[in-house]
Protein backbone atom coordinates (compact mmCIF):
# COMPACT_ATOMS: atom_id res chain seq x y z
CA UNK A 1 -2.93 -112.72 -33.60
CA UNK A 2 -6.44 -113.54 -32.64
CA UNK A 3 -7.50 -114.03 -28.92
CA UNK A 4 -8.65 -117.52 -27.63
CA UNK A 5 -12.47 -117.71 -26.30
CA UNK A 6 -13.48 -120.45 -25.15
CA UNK A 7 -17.41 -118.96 -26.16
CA UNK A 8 -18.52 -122.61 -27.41
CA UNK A 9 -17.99 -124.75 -24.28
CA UNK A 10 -20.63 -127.03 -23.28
CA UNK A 11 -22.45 -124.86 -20.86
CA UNK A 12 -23.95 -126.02 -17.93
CA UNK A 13 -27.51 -126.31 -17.84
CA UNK A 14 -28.75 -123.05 -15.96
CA UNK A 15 -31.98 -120.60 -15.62
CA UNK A 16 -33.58 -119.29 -18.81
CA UNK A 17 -32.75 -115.25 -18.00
CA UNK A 18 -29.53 -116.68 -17.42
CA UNK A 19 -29.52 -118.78 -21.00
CA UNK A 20 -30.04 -115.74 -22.65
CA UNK A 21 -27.47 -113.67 -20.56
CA UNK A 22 -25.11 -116.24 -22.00
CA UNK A 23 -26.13 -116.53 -25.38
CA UNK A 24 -25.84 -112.81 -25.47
CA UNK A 25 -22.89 -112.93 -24.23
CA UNK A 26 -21.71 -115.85 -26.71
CA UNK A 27 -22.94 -113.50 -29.79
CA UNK A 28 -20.33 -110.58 -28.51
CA UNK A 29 -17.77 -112.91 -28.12
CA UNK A 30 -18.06 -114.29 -31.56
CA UNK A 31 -18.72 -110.67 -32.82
CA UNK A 32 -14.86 -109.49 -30.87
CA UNK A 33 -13.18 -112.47 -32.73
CA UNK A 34 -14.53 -111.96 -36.05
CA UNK A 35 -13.63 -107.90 -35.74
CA UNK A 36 -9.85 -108.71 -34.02
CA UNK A 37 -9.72 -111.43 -37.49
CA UNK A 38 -10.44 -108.65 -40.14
CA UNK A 39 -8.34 -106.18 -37.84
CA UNK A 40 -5.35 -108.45 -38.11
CA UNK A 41 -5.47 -110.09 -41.20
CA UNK A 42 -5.20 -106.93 -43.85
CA UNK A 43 -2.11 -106.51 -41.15
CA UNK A 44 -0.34 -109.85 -41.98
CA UNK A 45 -0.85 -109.33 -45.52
CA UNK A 46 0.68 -106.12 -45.48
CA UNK A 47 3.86 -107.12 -43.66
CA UNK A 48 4.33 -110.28 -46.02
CA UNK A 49 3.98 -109.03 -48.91
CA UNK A 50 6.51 -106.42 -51.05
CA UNK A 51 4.65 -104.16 -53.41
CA UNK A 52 5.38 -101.57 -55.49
CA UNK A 53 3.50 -98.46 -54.77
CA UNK A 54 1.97 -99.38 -58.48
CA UNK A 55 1.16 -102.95 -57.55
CA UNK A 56 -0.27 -101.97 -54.32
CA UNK A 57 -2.92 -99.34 -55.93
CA UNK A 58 -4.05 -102.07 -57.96
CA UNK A 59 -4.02 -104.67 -55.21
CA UNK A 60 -5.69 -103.46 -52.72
CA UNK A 61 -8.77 -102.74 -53.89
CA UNK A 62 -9.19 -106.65 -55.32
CA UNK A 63 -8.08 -107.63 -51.75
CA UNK A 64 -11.10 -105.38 -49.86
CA UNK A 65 -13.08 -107.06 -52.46
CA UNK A 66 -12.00 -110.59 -51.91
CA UNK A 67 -12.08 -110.04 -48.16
CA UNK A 68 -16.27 -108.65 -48.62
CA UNK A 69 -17.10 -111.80 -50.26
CA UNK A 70 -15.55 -113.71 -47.56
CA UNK A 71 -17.16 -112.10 -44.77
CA UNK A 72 -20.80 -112.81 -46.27
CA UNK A 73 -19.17 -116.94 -46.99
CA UNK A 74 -17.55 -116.48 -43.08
CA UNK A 75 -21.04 -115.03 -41.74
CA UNK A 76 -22.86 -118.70 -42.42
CA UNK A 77 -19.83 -120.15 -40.95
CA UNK A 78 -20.14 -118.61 -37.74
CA UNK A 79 -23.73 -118.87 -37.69
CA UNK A 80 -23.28 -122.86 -37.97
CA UNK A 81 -21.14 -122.71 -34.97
CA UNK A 82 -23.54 -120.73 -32.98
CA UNK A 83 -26.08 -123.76 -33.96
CA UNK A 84 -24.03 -126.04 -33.23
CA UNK A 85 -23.44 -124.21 -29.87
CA UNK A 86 -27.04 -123.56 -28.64
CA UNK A 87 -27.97 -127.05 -29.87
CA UNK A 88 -25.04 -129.28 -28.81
CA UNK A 89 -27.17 -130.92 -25.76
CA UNK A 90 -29.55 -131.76 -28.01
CA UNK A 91 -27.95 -132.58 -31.31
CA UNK A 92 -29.78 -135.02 -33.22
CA UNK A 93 -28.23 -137.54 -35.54
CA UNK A 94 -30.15 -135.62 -38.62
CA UNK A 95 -28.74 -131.90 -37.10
CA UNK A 96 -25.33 -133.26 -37.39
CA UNK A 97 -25.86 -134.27 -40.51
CA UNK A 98 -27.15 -131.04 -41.66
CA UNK A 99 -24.11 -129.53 -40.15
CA UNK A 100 -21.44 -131.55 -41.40
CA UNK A 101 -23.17 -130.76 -45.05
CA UNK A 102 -23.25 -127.47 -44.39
CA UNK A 103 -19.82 -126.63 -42.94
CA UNK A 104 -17.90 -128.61 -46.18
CA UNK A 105 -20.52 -126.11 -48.34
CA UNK A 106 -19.18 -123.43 -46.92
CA UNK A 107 -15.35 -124.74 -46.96
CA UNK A 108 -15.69 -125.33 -50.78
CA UNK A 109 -17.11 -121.66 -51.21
CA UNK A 110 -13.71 -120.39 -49.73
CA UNK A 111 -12.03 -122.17 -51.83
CA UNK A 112 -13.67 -121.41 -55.01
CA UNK A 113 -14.12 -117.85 -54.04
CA UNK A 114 -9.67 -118.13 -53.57
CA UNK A 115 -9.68 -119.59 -56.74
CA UNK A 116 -11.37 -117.08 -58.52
CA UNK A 117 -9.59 -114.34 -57.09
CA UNK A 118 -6.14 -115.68 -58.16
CA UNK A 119 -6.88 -115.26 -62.04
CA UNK A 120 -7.65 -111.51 -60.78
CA UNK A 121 -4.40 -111.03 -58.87
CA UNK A 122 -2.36 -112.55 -61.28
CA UNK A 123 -3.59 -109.88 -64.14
CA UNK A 124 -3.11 -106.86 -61.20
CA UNK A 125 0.16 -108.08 -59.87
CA UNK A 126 2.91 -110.94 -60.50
CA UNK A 127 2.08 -114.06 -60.47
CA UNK A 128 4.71 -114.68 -58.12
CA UNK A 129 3.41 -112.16 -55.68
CA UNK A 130 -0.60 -113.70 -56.67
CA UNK A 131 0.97 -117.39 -55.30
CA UNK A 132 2.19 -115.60 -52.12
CA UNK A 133 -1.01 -113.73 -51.23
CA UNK A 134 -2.46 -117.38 -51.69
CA UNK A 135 0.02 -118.54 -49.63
CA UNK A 136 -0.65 -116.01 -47.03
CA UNK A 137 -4.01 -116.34 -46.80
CA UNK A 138 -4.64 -119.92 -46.91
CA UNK A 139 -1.96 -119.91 -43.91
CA UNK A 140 -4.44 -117.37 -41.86
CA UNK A 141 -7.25 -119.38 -42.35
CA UNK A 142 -5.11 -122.46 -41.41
CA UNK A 143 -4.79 -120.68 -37.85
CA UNK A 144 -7.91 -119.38 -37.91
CA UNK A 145 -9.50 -122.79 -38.19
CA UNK A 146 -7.38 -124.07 -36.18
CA UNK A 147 -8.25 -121.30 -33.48
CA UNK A 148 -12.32 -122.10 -34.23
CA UNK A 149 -11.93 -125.58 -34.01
CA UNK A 150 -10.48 -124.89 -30.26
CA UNK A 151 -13.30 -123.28 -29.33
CA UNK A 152 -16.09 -125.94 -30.40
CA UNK A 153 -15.79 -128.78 -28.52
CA UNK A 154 -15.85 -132.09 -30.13
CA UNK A 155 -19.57 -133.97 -30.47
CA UNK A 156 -20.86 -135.79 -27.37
CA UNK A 157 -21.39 -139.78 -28.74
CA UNK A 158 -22.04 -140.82 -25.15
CA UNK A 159 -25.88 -140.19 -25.58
């Protein structure tokens, strides 16, 4: 489903023009996986879940919604990984900190923006069919994350 980068390496230390060549090139990367994510998740929804054509009409729309107010939660995600990224030779003991804060902000926010959207499917559809578009989607961010966290490579304690 989504295509392994390996855009978050630790990057050897190299020439300023060339610094920015890669962090250019790190922001397009980032920018392929977050379009080939939205691209595929609607997808996997789709093909998992059994609507009516009446269910659907009313589904849909709360889904584009849900998915709007995830990209703006997903966008600080991503832009903590691109910190973490351009500052993971450097990473002070307070930056870490910052980021650990940050990233279980941001996991909470997912959550409570899931949580709020159930209530919503359930009056629009079943709540059978509400638990299995929870279902779903937890799931894709399961490999998602799991994907991300493949990419970023673990903190250096050796300094």
């Amino acid at each position: 489903m989504l295509a392994h980068k390996p855009m978050l390496a630790q990057a050897p230390q190299s020439a300023p023009g060339q610094q920015d060549t890669a962090k250019a090139a790190a922001d397009l990367d980032i920018q392929e996986v977050r379009e080939d994510i939205r691209a595929h998740r609607k997808q996997v929804i789709a093909e998992n879940m059994t609507l009516t054509p009446d269910e659907a009409t009313k589904f849909w729309p709360i889904y584009d919604q849900y998915i709007q107010e995830a990209i703006k939660i997903n966008d600080v995600r991503w832009s903590l990984m691109k910190d973490y990224a351009a500052n993971y030779d450097t990473l002070s003991d307070q930056m870490a900190m910052d980021l650990i804060k940050k990233s279980a902000e941001v996991d909470q926010q997912l959550v409570a923006l899931r949580e709020k959207c159930v209530s919503i499917f359930a009056k629009a559809v079943s709540v059978r069919k509400t638990a299995q578009w929870y279902q779903l989607d937890r799931r894709l961010d399961l490999v998602i994350n799991l994907q991300l966290s493949a990419m970023v490579p673990l903190v250096d304690t050796s300094k």
